[in-house]
PDB file of N, CA and C in Angstrom:
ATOM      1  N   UNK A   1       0.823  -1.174   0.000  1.00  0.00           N
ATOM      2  CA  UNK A   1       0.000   0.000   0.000  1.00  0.00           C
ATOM      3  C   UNK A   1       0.875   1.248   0.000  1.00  0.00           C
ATOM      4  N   UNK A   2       2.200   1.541   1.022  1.00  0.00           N
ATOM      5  CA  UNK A   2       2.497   2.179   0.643  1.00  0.00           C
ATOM      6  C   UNK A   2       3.585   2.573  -0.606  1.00  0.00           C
ATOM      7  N   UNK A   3       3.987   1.838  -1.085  1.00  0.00           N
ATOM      8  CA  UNK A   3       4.507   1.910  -2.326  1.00  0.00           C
ATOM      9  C   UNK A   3       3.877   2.424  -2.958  1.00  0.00           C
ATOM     10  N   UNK A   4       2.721   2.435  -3.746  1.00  0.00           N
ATOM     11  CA  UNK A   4       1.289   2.486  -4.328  1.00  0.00           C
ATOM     12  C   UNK A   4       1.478   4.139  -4.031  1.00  0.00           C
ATOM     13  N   UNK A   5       1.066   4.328  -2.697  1.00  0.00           N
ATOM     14  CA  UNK A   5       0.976   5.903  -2.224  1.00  0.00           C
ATOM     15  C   UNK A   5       1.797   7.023  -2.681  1.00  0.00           C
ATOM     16  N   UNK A   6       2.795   6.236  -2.219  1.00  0.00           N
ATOM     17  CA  UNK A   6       4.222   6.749  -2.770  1.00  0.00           C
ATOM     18  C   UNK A   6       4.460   6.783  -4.208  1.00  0.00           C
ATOM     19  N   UNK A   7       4.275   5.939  -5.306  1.00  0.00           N
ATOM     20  CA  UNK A   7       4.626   5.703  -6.143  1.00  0.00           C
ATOM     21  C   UNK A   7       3.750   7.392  -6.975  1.00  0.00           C
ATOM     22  N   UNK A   8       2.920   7.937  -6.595  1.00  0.00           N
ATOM     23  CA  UNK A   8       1.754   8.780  -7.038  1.00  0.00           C
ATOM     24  C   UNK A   8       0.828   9.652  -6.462  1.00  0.00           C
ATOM     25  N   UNK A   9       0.399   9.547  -5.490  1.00  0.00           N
ATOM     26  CA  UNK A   9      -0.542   9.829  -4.806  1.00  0.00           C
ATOM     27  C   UNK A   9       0.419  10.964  -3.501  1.00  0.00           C
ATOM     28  N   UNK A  10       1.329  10.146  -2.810  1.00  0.00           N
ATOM     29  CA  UNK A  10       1.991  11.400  -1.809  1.00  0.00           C
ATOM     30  C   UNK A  10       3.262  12.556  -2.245  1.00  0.00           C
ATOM     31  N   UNK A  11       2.433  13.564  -2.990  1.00  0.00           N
ATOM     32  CA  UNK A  11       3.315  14.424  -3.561  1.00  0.00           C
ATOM     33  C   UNK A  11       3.534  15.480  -2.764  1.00  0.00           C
ATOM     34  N   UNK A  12       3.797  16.418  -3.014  1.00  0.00           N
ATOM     35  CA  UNK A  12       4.307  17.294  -2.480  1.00  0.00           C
ATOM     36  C   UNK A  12       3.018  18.380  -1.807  1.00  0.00           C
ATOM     37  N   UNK A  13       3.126  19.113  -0.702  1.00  0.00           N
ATOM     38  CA  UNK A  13       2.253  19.637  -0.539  1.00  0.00           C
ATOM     39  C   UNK A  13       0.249  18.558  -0.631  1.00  0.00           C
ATOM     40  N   UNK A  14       0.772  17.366  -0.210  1.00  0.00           N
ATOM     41  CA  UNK A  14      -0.921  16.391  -0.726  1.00  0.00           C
ATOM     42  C   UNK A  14      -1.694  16.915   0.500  1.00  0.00           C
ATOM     43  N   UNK A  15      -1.271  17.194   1.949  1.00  0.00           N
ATOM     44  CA  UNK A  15      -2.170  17.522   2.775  1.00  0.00           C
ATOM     45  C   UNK A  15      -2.731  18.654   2.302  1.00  0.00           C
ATOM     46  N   UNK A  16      -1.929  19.128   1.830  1.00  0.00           N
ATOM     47  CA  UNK A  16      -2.967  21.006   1.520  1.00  0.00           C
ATOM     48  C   UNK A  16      -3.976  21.101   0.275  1.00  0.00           C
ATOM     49  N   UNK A  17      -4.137  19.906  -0.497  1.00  0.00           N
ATOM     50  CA  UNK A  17      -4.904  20.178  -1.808  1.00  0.00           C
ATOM     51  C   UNK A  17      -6.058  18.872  -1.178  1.00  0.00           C
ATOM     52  N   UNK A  18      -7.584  19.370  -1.123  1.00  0.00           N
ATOM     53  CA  UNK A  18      -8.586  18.328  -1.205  1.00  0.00           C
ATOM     54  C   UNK A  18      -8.439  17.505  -1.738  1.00  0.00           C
ATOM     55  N   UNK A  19      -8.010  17.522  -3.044  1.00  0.00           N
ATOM     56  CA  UNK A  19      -8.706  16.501  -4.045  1.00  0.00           C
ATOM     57  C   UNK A  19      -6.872  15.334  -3.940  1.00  0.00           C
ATOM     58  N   UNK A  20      -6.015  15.806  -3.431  1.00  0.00           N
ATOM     59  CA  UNK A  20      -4.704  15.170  -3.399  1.00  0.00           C
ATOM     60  C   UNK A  20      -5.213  14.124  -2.222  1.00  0.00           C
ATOM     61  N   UNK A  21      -5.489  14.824  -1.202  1.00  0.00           N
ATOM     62  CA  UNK A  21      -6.159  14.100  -0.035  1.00  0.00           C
ATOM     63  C   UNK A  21      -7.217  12.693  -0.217  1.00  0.00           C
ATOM     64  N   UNK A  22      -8.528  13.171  -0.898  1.00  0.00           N
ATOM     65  CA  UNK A  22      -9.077  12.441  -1.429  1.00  0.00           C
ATOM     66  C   UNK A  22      -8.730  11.179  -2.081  1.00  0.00           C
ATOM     67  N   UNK A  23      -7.844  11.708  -3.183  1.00  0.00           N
ATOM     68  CA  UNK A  23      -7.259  10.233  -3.942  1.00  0.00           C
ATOM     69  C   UNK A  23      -6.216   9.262  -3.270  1.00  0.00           C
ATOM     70  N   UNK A  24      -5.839   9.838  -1.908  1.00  0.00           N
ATOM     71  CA  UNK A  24      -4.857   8.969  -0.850  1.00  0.00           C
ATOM     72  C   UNK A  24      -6.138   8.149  -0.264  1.00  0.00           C
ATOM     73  N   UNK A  25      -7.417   9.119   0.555  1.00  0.00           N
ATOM     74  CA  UNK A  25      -8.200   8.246   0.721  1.00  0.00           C
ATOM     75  C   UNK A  25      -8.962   6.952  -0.236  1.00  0.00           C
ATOM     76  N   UNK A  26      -8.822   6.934  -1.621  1.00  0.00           N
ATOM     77  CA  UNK A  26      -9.255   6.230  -2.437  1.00  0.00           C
ATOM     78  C   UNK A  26      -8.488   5.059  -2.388  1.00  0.00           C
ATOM     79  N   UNK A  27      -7.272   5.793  -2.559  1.00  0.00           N
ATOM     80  CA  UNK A  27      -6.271   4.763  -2.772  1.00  0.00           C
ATOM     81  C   UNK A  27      -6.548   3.837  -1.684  1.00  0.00           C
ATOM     82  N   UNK A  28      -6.384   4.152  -0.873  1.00  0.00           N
ATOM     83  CA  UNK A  28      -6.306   3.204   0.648  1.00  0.00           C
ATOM     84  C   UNK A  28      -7.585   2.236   0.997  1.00  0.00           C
ATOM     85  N   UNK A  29      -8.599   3.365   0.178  1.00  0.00           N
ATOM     86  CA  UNK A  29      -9.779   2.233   0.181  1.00  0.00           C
ATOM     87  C   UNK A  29     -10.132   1.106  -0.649  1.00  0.00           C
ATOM     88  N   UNK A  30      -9.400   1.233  -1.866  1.00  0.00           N
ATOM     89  CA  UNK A  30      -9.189   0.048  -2.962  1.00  0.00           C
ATOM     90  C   UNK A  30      -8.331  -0.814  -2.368  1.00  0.00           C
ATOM     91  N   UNK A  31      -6.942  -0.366  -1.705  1.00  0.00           N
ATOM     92  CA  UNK A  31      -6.595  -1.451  -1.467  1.00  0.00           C
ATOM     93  C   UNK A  31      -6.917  -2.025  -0.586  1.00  0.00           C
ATOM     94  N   UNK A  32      -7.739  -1.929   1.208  1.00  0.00           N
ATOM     95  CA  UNK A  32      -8.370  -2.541   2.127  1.00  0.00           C
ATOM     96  C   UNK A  32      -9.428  -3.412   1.406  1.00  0.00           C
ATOM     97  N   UNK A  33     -10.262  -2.740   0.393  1.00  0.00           N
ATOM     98  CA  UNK A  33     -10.956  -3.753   0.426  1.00  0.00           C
ATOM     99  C   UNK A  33     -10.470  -5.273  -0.451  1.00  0.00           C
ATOM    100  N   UNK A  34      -9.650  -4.625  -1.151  1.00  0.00           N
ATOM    101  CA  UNK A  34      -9.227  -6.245  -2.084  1.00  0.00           C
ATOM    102  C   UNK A  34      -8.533  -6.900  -0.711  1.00  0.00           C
ATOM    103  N   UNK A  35      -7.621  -6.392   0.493  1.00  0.00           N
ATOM    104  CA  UNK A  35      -7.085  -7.414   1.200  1.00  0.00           C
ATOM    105  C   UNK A  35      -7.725  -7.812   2.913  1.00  0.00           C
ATOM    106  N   UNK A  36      -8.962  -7.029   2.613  1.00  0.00           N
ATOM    107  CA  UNK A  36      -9.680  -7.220   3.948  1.00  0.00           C
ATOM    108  C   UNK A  36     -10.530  -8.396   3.802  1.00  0.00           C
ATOM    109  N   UNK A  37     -10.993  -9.333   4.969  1.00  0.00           N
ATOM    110  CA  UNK A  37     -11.646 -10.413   5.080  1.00  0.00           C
ATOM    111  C   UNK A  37     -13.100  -9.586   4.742  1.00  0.00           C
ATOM    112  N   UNK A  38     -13.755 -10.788   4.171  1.00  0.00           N
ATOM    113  CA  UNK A  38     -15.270  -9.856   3.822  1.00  0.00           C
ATOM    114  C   UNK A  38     -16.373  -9.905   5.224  1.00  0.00           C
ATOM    115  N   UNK A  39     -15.662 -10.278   5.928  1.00  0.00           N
ATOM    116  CA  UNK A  39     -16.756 -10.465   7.406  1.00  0.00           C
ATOM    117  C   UNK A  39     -16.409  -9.208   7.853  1.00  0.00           C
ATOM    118  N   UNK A  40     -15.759  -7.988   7.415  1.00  0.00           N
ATOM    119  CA  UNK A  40     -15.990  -6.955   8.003  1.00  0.00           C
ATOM    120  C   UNK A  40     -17.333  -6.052   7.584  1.00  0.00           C
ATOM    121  N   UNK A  41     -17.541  -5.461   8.727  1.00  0.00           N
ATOM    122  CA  UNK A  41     -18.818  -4.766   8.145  1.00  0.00           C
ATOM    123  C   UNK A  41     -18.676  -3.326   7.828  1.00  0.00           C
ATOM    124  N   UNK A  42     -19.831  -2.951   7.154  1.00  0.00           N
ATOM    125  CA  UNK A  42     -19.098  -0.941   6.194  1.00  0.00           C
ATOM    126  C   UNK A  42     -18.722  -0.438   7.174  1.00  0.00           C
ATOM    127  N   UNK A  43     -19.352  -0.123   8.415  1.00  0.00           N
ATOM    128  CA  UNK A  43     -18.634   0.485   9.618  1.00  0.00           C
ATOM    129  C   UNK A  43     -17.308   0.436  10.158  1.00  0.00           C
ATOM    130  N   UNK A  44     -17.188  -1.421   9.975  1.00  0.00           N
ATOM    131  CA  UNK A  44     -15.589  -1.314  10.520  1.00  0.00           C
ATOM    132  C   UNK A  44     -14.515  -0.980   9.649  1.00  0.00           C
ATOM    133  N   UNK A  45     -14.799  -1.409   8.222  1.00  0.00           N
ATOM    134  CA  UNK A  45     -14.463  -1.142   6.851  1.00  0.00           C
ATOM    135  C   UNK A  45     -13.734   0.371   7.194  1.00  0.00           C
ATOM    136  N   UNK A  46     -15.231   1.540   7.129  1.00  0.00           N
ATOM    137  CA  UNK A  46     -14.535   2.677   7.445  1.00  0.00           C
ATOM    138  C   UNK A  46     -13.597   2.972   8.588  1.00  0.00           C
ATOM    139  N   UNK A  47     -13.907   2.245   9.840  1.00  0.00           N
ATOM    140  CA  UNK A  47     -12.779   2.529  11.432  1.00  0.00           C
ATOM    141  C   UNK A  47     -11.271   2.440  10.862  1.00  0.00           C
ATOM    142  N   UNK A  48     -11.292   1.339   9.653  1.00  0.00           N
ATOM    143  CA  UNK A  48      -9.545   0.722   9.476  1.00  0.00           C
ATOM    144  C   UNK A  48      -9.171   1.691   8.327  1.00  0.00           C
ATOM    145  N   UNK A  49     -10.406   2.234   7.577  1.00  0.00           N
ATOM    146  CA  UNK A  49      -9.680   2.966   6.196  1.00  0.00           C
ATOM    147  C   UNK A  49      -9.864   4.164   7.231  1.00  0.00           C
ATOM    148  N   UNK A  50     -10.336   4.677   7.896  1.00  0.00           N
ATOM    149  CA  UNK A  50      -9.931   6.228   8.538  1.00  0.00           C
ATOM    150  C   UNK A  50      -8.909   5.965   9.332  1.00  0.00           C
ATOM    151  N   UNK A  51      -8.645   4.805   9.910  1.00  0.00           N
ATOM    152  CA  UNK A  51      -7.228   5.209  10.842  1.00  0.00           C
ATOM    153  C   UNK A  51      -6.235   4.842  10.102  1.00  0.00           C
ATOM    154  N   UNK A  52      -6.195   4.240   8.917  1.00  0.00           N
ATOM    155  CA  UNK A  52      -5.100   4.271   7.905  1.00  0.00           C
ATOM    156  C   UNK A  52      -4.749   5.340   7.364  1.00  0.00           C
ATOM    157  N   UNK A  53      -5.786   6.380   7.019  1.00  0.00           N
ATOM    158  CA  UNK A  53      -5.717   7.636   6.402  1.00  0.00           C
ATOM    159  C   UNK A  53      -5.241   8.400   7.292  1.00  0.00           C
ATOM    160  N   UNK A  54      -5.598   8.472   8.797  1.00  0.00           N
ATOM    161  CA  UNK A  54      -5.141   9.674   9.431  1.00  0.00           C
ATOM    162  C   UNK A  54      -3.572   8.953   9.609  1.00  0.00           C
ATOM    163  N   UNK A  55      -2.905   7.738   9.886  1.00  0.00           N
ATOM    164  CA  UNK A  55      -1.912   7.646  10.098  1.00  0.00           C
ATOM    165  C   UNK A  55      -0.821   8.200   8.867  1.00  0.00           C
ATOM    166  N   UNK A  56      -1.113   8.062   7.609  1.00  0.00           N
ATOM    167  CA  UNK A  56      -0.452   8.237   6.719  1.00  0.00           C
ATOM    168  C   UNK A  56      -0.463   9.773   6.757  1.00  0.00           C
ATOM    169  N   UNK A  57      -1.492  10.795   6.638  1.00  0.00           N
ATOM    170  CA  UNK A  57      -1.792  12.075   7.322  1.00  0.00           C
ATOM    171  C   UNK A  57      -0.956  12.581   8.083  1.00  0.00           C
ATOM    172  N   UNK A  58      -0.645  11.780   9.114  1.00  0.00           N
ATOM    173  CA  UNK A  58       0.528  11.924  10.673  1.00  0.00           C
ATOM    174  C   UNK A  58       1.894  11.844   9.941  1.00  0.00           C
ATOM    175  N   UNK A  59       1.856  10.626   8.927  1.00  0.00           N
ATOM    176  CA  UNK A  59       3.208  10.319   8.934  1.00  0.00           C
ATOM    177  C   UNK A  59       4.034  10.776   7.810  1.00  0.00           C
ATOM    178  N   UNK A  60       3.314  11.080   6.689  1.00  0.00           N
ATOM    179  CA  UNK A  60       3.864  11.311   4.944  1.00  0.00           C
ATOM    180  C   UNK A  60       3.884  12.674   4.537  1.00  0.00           C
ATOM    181  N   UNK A  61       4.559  13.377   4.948  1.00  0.00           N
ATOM    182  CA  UNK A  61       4.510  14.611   4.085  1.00  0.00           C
ATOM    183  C   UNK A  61       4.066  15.135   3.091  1.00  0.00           C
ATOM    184  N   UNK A  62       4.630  14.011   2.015  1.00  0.00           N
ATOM    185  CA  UNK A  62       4.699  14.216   0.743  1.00  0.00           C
ATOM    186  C   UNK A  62       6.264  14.339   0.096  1.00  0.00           C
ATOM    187  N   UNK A  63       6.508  14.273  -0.896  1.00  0.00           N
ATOM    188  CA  UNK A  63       7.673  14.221  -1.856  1.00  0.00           C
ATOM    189  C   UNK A  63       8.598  13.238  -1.341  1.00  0.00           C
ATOM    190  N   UNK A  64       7.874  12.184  -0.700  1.00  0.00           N
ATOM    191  CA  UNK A  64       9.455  11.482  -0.427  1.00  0.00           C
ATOM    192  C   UNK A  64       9.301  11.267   1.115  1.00  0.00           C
ATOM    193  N   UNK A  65       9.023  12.653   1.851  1.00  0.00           N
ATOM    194  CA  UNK A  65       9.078  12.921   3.092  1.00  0.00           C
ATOM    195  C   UNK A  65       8.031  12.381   4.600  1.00  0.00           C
ATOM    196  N   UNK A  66       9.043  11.850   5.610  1.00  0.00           N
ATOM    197  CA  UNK A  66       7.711  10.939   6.259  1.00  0.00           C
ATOM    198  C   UNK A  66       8.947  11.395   7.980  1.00  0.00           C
ATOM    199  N   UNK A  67       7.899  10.846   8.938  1.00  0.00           N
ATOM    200  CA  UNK A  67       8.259  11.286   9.903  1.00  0.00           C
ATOM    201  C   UNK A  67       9.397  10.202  10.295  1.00  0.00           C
ATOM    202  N   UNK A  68       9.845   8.761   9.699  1.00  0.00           N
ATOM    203  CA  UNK A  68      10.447   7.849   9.905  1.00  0.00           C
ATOM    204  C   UNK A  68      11.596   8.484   9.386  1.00  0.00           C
ATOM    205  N   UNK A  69      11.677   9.221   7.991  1.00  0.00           N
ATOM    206  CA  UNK A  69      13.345   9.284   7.703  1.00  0.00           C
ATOM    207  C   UNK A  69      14.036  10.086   8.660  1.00  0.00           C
ATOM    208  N   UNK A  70      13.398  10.514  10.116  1.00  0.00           N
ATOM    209  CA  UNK A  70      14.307  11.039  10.757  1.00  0.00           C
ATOM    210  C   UNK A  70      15.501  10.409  11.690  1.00  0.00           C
ATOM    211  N   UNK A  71      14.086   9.349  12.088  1.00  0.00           N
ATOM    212  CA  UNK A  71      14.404   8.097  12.959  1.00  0.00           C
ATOM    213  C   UNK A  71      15.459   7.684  12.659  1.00  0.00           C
TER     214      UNK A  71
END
């Protein structure tokens, strides 16, 4: 998944543009659902794709940049 993100989607400045935002949330939701068990239900569906989104949010800058390459 994050390759994927990275590869397109986490550019530069992505927190500050809606629609950059958006297509991270897309992204993340195509891929949960192809690798999520289908006994989840839309509710929990959304709990794991919103705390995926806000973590990547927390953690990816954009261009490359994430709170790990400091580490």
């Amino acid at each position: 998944m994050l390759a994927a993100l990275k590869a397109g989607k986490l550019v530069l400045d992505w927190r500050k543009r809606q629609q950059a935002r958006a297509e991270v949330r897309v992204t993340i939701e195509k891929l949960l659902d192809k690798g999520l068990p289908r006994a989840y239900t839309p509710e929990l569906f959304e709990q794991k794709t919103a705390a995926v989104f806000q973590h990547v949010y927390d953690a990816y800058y954009g261009a490359g940049r994430s709170i790990y390459a400091a580490a």
